[in-house]
Protein backbone atom coordinates (compact mmCIF):
# COMPACT_ATOMS: atom_id res chain seq x y z
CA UNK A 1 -14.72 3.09 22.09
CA UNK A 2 -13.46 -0.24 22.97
CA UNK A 3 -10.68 -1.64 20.59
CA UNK A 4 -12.99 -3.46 18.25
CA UNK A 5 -15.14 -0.64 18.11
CA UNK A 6 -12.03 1.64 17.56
CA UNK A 7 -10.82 -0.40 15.14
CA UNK A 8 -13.96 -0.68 12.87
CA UNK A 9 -14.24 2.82 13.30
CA UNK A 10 -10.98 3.37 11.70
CA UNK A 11 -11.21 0.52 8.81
CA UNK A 12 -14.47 1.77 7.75
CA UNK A 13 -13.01 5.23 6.91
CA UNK A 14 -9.95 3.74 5.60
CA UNK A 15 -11.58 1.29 3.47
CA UNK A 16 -14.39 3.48 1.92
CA UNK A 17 -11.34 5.64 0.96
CA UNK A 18 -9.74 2.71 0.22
CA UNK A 19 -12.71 1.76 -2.28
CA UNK A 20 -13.42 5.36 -3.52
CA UNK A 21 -9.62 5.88 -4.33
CA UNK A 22 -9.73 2.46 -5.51
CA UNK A 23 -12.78 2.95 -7.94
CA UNK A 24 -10.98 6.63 -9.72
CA UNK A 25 -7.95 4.53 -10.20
CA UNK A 26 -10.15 1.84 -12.39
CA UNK A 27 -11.57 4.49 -14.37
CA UNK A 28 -8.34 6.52 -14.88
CA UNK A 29 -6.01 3.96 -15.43
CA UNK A 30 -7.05 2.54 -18.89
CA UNK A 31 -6.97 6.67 -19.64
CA UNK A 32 -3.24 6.95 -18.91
CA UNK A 33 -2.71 3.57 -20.84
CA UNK A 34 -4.16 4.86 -23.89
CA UNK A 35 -2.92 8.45 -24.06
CA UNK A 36 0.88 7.18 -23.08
CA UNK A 37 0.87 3.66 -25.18
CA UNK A 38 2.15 0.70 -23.75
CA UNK A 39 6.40 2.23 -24.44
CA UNK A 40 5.42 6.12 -22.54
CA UNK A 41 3.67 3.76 -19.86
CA UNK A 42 6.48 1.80 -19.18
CA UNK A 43 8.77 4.98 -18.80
CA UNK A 44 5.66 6.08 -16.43
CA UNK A 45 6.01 3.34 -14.38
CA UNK A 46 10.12 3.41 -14.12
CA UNK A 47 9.19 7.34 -13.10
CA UNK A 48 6.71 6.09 -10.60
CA UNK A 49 9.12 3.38 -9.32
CA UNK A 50 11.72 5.85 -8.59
CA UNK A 51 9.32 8.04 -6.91
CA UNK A 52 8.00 5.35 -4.69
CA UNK A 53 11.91 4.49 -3.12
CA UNK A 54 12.28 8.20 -2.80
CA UNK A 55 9.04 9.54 -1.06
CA UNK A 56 10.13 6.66 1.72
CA UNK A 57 13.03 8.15 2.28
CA UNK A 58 12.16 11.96 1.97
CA UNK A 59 9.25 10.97 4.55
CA UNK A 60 11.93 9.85 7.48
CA UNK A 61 9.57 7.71 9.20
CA UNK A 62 6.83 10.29 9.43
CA UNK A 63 3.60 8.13 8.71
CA UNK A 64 4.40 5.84 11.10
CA UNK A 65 6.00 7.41 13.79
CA UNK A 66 3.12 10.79 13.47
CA UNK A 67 0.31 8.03 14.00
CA UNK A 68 1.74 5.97 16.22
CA UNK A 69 2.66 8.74 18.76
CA UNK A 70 0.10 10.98 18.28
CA UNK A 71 -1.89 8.02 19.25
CA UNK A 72 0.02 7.48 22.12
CA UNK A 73 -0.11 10.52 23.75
CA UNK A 74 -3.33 11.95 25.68
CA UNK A 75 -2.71 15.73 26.26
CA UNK A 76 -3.29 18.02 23.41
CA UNK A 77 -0.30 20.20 23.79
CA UNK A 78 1.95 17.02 23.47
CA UNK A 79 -0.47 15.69 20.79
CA UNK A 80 0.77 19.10 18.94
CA UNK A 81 4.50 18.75 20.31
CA UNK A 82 4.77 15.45 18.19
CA UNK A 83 3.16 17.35 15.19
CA UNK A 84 5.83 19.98 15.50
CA UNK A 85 8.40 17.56 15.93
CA UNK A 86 7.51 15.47 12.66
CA UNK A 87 6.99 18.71 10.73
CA UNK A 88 10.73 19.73 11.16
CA UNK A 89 11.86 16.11 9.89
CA UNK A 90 9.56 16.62 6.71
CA UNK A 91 11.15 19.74 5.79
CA UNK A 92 14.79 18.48 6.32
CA UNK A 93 13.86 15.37 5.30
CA UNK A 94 11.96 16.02 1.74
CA UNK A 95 14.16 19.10 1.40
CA UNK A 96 17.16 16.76 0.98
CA UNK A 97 16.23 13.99 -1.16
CA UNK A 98 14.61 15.81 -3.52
CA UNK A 99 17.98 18.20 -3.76
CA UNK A 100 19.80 14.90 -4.11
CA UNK A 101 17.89 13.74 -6.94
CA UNK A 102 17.85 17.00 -9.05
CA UNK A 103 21.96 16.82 -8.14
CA UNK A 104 22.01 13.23 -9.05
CA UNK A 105 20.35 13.75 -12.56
CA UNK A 106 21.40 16.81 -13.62
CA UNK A 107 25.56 15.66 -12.65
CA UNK A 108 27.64 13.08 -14.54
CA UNK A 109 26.28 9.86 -13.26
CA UNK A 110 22.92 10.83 -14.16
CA UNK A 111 23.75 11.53 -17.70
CA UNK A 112 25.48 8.30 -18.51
CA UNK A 113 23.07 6.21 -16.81
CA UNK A 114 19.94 7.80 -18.15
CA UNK A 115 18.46 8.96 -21.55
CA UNK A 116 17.30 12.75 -22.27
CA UNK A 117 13.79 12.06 -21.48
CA UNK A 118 14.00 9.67 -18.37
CA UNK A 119 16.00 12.41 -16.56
CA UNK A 120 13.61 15.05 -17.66
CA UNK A 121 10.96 12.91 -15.89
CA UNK A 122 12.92 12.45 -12.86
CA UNK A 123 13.32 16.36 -12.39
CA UNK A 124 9.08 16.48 -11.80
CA UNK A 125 9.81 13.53 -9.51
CA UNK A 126 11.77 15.70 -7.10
CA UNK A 127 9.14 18.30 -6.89
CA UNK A 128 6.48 15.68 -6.26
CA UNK A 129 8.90 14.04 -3.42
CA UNK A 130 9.28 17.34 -1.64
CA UNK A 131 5.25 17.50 -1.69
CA UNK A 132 5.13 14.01 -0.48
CA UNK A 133 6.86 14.49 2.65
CA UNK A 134 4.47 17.01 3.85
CA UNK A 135 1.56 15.10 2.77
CA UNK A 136 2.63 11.63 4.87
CA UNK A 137 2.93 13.92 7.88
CA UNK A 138 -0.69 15.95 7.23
CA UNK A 139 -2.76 12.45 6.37
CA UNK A 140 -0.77 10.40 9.71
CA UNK A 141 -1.73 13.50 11.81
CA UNK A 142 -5.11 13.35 10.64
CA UNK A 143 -5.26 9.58 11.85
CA UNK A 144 -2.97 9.65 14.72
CA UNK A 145 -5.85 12.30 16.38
CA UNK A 146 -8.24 9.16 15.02
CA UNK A 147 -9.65 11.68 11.95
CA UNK A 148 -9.89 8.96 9.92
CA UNK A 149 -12.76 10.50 7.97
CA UNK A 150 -10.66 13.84 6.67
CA UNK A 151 -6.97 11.63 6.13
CA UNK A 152 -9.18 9.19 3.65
CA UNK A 153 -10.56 12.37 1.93
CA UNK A 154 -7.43 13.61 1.13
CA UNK A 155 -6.36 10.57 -0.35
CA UNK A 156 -9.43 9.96 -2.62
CA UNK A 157 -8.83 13.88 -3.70
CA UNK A 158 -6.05 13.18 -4.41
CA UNK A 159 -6.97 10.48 -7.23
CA UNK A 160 -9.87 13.07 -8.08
CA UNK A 161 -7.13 15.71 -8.70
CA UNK A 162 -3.96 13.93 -10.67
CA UNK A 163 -6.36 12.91 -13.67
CA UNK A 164 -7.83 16.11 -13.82
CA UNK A 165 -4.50 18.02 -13.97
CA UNK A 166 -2.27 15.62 -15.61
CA UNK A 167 -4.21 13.84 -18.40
CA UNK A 168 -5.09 17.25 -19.95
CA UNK A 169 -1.74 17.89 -20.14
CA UNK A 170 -0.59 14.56 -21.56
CA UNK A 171 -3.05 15.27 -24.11
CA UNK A 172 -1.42 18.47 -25.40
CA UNK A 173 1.75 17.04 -26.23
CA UNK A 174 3.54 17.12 -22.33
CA UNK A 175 2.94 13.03 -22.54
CA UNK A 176 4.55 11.57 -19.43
CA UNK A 177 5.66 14.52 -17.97
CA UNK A 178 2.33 16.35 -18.26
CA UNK A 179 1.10 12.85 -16.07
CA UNK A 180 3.65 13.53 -13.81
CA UNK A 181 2.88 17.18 -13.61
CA UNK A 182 -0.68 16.23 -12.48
CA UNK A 183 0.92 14.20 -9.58
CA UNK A 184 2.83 16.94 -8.49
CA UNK A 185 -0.05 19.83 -8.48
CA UNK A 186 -2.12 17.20 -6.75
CA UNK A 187 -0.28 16.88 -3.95
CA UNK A 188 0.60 19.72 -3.32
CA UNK A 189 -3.30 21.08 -2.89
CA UNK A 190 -4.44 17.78 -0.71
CA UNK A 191 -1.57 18.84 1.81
CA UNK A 192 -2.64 22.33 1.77
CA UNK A 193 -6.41 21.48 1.93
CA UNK A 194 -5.41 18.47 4.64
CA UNK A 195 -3.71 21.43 6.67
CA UNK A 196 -6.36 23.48 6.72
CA UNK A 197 -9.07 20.24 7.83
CA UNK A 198 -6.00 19.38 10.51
CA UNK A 199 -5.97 22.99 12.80
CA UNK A 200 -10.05 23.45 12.45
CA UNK A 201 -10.66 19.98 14.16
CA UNK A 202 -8.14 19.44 16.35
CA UNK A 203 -6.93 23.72 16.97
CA UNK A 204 -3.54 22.30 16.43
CA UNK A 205 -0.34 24.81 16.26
CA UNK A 206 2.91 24.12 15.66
CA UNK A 207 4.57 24.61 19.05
CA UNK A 208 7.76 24.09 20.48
CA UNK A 209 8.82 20.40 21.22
CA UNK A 210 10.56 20.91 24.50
CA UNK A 211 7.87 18.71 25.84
CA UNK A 212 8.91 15.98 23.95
CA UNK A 213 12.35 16.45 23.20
CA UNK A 214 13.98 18.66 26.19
CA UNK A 215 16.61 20.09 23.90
CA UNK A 216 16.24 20.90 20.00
CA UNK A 217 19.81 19.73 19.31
CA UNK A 218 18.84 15.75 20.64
CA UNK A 219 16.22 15.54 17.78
CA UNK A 220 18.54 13.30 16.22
CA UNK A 221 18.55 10.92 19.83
CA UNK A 222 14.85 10.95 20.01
CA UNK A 223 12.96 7.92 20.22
CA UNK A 224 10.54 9.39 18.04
CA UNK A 225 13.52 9.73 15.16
CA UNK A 226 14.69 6.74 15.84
CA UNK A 227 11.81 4.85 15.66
CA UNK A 228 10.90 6.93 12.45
CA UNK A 229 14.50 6.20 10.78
CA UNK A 230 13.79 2.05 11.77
CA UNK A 231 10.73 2.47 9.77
CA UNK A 232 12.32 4.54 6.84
CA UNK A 233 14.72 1.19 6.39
CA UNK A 234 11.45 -0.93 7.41
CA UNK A 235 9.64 0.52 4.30
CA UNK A 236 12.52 0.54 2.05
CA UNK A 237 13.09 -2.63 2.45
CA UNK A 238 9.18 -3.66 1.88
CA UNK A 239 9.34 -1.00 -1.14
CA UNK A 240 12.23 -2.87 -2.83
CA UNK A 241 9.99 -5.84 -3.22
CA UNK A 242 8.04 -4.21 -5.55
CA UNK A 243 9.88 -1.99 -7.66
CA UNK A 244 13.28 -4.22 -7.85
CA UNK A 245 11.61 -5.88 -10.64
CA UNK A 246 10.67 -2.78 -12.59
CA UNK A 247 14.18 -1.16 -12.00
CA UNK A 248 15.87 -4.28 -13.59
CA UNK A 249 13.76 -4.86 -16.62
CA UNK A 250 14.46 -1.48 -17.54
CA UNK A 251 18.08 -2.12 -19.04
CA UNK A 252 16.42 -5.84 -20.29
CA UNK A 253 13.37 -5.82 -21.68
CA UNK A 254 11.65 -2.92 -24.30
CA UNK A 255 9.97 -0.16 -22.44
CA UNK A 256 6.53 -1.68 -24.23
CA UNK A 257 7.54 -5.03 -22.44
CA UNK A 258 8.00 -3.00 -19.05
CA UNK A 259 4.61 -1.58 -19.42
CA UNK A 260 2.82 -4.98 -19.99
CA UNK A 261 4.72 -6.27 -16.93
CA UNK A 262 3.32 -3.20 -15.13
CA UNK A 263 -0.49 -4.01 -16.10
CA UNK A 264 -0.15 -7.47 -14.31
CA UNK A 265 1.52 -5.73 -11.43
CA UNK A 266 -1.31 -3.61 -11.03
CA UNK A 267 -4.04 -6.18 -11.64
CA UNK A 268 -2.75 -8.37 -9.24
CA UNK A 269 -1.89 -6.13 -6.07
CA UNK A 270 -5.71 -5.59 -6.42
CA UNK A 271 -6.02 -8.59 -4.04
CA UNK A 272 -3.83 -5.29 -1.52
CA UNK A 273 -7.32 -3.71 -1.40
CA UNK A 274 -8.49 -4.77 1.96
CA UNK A 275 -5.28 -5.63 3.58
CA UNK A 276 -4.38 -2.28 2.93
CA UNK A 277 -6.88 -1.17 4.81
CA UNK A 278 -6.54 -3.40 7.67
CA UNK A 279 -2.47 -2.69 7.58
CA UNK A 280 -3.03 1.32 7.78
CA UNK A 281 -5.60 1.44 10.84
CA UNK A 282 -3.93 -1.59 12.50
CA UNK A 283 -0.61 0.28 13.52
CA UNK A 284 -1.86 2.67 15.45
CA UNK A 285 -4.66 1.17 16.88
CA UNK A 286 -2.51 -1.96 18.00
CA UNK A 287 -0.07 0.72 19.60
CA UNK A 288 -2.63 1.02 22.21
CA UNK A 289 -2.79 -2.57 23.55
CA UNK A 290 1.01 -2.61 23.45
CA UNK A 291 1.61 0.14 25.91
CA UNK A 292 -1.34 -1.70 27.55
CA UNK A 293 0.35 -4.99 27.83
CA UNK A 294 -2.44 -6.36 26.68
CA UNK A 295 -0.60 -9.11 24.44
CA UNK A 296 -3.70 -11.93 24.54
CA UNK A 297 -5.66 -9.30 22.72
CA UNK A 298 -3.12 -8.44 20.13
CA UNK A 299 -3.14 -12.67 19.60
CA UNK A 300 -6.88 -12.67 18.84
CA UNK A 301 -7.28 -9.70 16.85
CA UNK A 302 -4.21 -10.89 14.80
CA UNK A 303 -5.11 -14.74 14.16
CA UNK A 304 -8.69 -13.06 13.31
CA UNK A 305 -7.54 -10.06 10.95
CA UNK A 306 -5.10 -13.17 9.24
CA UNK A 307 -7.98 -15.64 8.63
CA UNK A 308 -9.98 -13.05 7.24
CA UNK A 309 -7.49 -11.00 5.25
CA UNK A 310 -6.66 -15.42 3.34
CA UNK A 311 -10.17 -15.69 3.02
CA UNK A 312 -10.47 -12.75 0.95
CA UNK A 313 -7.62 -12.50 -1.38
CA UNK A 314 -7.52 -15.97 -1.87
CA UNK A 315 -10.99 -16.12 -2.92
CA UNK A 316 -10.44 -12.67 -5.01
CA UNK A 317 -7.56 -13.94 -6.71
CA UNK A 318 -8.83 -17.49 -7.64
CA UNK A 319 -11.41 -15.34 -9.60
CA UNK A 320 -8.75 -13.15 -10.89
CA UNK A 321 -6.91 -15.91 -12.15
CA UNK A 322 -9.96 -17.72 -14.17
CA UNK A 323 -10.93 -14.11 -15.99
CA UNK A 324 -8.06 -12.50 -16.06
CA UNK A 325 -7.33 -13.17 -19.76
CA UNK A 326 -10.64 -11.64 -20.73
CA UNK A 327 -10.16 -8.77 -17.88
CA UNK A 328 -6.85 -7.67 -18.76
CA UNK A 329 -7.52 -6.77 -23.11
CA UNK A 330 -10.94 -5.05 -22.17
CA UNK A 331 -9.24 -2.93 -19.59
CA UNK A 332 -6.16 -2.20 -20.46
CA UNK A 333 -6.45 -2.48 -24.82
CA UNK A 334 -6.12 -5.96 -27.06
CA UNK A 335 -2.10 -6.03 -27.00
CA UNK A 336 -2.04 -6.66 -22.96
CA UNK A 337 -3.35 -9.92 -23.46
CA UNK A 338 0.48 -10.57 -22.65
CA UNK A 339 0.15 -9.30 -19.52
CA UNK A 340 -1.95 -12.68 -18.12
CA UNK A 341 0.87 -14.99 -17.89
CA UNK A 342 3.08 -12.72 -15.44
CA UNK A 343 -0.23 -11.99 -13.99
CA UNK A 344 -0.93 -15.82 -12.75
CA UNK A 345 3.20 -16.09 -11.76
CA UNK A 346 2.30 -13.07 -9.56
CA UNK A 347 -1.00 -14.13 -7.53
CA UNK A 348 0.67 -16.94 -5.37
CA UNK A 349 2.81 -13.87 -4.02
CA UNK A 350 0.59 -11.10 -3.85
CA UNK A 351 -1.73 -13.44 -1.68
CA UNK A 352 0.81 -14.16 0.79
CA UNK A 353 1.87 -10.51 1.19
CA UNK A 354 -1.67 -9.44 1.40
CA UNK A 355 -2.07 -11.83 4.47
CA UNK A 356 1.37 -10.33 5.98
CA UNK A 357 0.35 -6.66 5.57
CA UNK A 358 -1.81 -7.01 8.71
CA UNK A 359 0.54 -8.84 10.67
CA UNK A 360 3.83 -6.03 10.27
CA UNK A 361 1.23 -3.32 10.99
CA UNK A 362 0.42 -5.11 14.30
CA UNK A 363 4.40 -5.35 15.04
CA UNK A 364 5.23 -2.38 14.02
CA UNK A 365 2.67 -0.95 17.06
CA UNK A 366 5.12 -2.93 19.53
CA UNK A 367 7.80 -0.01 18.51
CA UNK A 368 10.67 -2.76 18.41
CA UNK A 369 11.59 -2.32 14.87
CA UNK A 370 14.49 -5.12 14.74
CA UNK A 371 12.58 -8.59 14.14
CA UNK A 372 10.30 -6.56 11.30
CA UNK A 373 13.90 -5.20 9.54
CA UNK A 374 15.16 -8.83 9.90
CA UNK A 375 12.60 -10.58 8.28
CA UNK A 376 11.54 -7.95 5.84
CA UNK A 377 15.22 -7.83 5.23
CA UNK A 378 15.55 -11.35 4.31
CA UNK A 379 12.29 -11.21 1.70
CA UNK A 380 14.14 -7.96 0.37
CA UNK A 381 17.24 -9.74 -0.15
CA UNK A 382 15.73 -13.28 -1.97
CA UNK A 383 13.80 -10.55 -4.00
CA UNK A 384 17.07 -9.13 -5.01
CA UNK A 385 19.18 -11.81 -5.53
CA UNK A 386 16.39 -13.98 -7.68
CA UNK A 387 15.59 -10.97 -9.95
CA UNK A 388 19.38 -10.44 -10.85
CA UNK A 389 19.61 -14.09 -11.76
CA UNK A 390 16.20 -14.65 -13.44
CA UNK A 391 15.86 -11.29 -15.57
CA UNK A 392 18.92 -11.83 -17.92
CA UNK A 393 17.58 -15.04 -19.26
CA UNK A 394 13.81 -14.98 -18.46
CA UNK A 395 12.44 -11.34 -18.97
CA UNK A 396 8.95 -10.83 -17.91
CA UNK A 397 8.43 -14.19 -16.54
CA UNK A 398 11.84 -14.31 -14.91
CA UNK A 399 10.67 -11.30 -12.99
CA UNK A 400 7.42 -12.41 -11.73
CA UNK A 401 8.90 -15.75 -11.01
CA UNK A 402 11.54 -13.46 -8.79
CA UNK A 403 8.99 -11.21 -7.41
CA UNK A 404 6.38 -13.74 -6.07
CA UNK A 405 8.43 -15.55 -4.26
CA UNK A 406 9.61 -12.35 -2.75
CA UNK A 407 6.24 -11.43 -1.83
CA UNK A 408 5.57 -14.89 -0.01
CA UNK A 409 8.37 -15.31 1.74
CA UNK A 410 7.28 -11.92 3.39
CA UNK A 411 4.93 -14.09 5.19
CA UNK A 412 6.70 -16.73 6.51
CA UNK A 413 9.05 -13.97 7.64
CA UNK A 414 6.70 -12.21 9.65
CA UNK A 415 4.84 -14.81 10.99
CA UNK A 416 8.15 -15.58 12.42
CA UNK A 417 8.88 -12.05 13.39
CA UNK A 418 5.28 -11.79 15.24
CA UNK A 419 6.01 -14.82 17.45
CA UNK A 420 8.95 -12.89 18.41
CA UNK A 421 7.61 -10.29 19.18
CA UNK A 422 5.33 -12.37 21.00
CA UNK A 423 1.90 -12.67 19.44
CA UNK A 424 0.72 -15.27 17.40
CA UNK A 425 -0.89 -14.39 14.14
CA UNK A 426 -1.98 -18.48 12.99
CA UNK A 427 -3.66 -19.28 16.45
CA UNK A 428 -7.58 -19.01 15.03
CA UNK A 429 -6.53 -19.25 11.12
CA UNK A 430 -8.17 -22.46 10.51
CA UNK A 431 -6.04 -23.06 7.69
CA UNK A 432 -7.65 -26.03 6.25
CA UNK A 433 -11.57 -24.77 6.10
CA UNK A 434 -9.80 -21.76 4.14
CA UNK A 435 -8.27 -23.79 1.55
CA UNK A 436 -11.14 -25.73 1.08
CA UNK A 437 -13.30 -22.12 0.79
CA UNK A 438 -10.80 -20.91 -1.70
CA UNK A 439 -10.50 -23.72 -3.92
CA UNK A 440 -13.66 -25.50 -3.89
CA UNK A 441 -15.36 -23.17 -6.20
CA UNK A 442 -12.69 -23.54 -9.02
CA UNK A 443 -13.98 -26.18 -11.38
CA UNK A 444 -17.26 -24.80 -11.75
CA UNK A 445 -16.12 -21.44 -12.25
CA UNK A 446 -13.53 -22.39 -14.69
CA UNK A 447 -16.76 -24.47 -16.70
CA UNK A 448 -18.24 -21.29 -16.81
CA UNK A 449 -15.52 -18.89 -17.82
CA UNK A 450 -15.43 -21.32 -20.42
CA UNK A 451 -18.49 -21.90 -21.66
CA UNK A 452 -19.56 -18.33 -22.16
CA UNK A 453 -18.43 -16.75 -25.04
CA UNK A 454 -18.35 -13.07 -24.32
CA UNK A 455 -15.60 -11.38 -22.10
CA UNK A 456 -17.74 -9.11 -20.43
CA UNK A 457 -20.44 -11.84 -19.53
CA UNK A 458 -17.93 -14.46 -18.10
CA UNK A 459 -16.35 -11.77 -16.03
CA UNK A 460 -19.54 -10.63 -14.38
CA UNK A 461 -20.42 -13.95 -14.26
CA UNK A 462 -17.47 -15.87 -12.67
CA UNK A 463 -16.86 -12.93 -10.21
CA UNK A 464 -20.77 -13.02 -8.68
CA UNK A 465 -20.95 -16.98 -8.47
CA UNK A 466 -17.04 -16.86 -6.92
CA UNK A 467 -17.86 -14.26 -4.71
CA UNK A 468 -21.28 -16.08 -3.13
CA UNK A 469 -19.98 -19.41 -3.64
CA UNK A 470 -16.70 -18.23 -1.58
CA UNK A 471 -19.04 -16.95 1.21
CA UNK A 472 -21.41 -20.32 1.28
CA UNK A 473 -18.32 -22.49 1.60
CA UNK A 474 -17.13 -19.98 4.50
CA UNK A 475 -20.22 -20.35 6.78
CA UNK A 476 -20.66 -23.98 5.55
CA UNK A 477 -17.16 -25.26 6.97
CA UNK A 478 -17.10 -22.21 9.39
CA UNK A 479 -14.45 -21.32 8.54
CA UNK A 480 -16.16 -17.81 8.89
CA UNK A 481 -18.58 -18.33 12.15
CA UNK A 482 -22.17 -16.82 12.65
CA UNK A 483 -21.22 -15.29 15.41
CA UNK A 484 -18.19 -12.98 13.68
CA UNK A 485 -20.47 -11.59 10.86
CA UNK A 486 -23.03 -11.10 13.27
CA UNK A 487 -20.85 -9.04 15.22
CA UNK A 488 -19.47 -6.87 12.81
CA UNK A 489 -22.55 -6.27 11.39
CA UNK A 490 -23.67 -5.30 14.85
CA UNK A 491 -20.75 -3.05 15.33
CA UNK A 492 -20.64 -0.63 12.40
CA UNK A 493 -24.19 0.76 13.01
CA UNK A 494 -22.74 1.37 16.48
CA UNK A 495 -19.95 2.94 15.04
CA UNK A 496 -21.63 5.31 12.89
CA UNK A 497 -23.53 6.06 15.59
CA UNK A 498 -20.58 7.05 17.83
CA UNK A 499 -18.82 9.33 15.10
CA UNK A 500 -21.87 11.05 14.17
CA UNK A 501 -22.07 12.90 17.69
């Protein structure tokens, strides 16, 4: 496959999974809301939070590093070198942090910092970080040998298998911990059944890595661990953005008014959907054309992915914004209506993080970590200092106030980083037709949010005449040529075609 067909090839996998992981969470969501209440989802998502710093750290840069070099490297037996390689840092890796947080909770610091129940929770979150560990390595794998099809199973299993597990358990009286349970047990049988998919398609054993690393003892002076430990810090940092804000409310705000901020968070990173996509195929994909030198092509796919990725969250989240107040009571219950003014704070943000997804994936191909860590560093750090100084006096709002202009400045941050890296992300953006795409539709859509008087209606409504107003305005300022959706709808037939054989 050439790169665009390699790189539709891999979206269309990711994305499906993307959409059919997507679609379980919509359904299951509003289930967890309603058997926790808005005070055990707010615990929930402090749990969650935690969990989300921790499986970073426990993975030690496996995602990344597994695709990128697995990608990178033609013969099979180093193909399963690298896999043998990343399976040792998983297991000392997830091994330790999850010893560190049982340690942590169960000593003296955890007791006076945290009540009965949240360090009960936080026990379960250990387990499910020492599953996690294993399952970044099985699912990168999976891509890195361009499997696309069997990673994105695993991760729509795994929303098929949480519900299934937890909610039951929730229901019996195990509340946030029988949730949490559900995580756990899920994991753990995607990595086993992602194993299993992993050595019948590919025959892969885990070998020794003297082809990769001459001497076991220089793991530690590897490229491959020191490119994963840049990305560990790389994702950190990118993981602070969104969890600071949940961390600090905690000791603030009621756990009910943690759990309303939580429902606009996950409203508005809807708008991650695609980028998402775009951001997980992208890295290794891109890694190619690096060690290719070929940097022109890295400029056009990037200016392209950019202009595409604004086009669509912008128009998503003008829609978003305009029905959100009947959206968020209908899916989440009546008393989340409070959720819709932290939800609007957010959008501005989420937008311009959603456009910088595809960008750091594309960098983080190059291998030279240090301009992503700088800039990602600098976000992390307004993010920080903002949420310390607006949560005291502002709450809710103070936080989304903090967090959005966290998210943006990701953005500017990495457009900056990608020019040093040399590429150039805004060459074929067209900035102005996309503004006028985005925003054009507004004051009709707003006329008829308004003028319909049932929820329901005016959501279905405003989203369809968005969505194909949003597309007319595209091809009418061309801002979104003929020629590209003719092409892409050229190439996934193609595609198909190829993967099928």
């Amino acid at each position: 496959m050439n790169i665009k067909q390699r790189l539709t090839h891999g979206f269309f996998y990711i994305f499906t999974g993307r959409v059919g992981a997507g679609v379980l969470t919509v359904l299951t969501t509003p289930l967890v809301v309603r058997v926790l209440g808005s005070g055990g989802y707010g615990d929930y998502a402090f749990a969650m939070a935690v969990y989300s710093a921790l499986r970073t750290l426990a993975g030690g840069g496996v995602y990344e590093g597994a695709r990128k070099y697995i990608a990178e490297y033609p013969d099979r037996e180093d193909k399963a070198a690298v896999f043998s390689f990343y399976l040792t840092i998983s297991f000392l890796s997830g091994a330790t942090i999850a010893l560190g947080l049982v340690l942590f909770t169960y000593g003296a610091i955890g007791t006076v910092l945290l009540e009965y129940r949240l360090r009960n929770y936080l026990y379960i979150v250990a387990v499910m970080v020492f599953f996690h560990a294993f399952y970044h390595l099985v699912r990168s794998s999976l891509m890195g040998f361009k499997l696309e099809e069997y990673s994105e199973t695993m991760y729509v299993l795994n929303r098929v298998f949480f519900p299934i597990i937890g909610l039951p358990l929730a229901v019996i009286g195990f509340h946030v911990s029988g949730i949490l349970i559900g995580h756990a047990a899920s994991t753990f049988l995607i990595v086993s059944l992602g194993y299993v998919a992993l050595k019948r398609q590919t025959n892969i054993r885990v070998r020794g890595m003297r082809s990769i690393v001459p001497n076991p003892a220089e793991i530690f002076h590897s490229r491959m661990f020191r490119y994963g430990l840049l990305n560990v810090v790389f994702v950190l940092l990118t993981k602070s953005l969104y969890i600071t804000d949940i961390l600090l409310l905690q000791p603030f705000v009621t756990s009910e008014r943690v759990g309303f901020y939580n429902a606009s968070l996950v409203v508005a990173e809807f708008l991650w959907f695609v980028p998402l996509a775009l951001q997980i195929v992208l890295l290794h994909s891109a890694s190619q054309l690096w060690t290719e030198g070929r940097t022109a092509e890295i400029t056009a796919v990037a200016s392209n992915i950019t202009r595409y990725t604004l086009l669509l969250t912008g128009g998503v989240g003008i829609v978003l914004a305009i029905v959100g107040d009947s959206f968020l009571p209908i899916y989440f219950g009546g008393e989340f209506t409070a959720s819709y003014v932290p939800m609007l704070l957010l959008l501005p943000g989420v937008v311009g993080f959603a456009v910088a997804r595809p960008i750091y994936a594309i960098g983080q191909g190059h291998g030279n970590m240090r301009a992503l860590i700088y800039g990602t560093g600098g976000a992390a750090i307004l993010n920080v200092v903002l949420n310390l100084a607006l949560i005291p006096q502002f709450g809710v709002y103070g936080a989304a106030v903090a967090t959005s202009v966290g998210y943006g400045s990701m953005l500017i941050f990495h457009i900056l980083a990608a020019k040093r890296l040399g590429f150039n992300p805004l060459r074929n953006v067209r900035l102005g037709r996309v503004v006028v795409t985005c925003t054009g539709p507004i004051p009709i859509l707003w006329l008829i949010d308004r003028s319909l008087e049932s929820n329901v209606l005016s959501i279905v409504v405003v989203t369809l005449v968005g969505l194909a107003s949003f597309f007319l305005l595209a091809w009418a300022t061309r801002a979104l040529s003929r020629s590209e959706v003719v092409e892409v709808l050229e190439t996934v037939p193609r595609v198909r075609q190829l993967t099928s054989r």
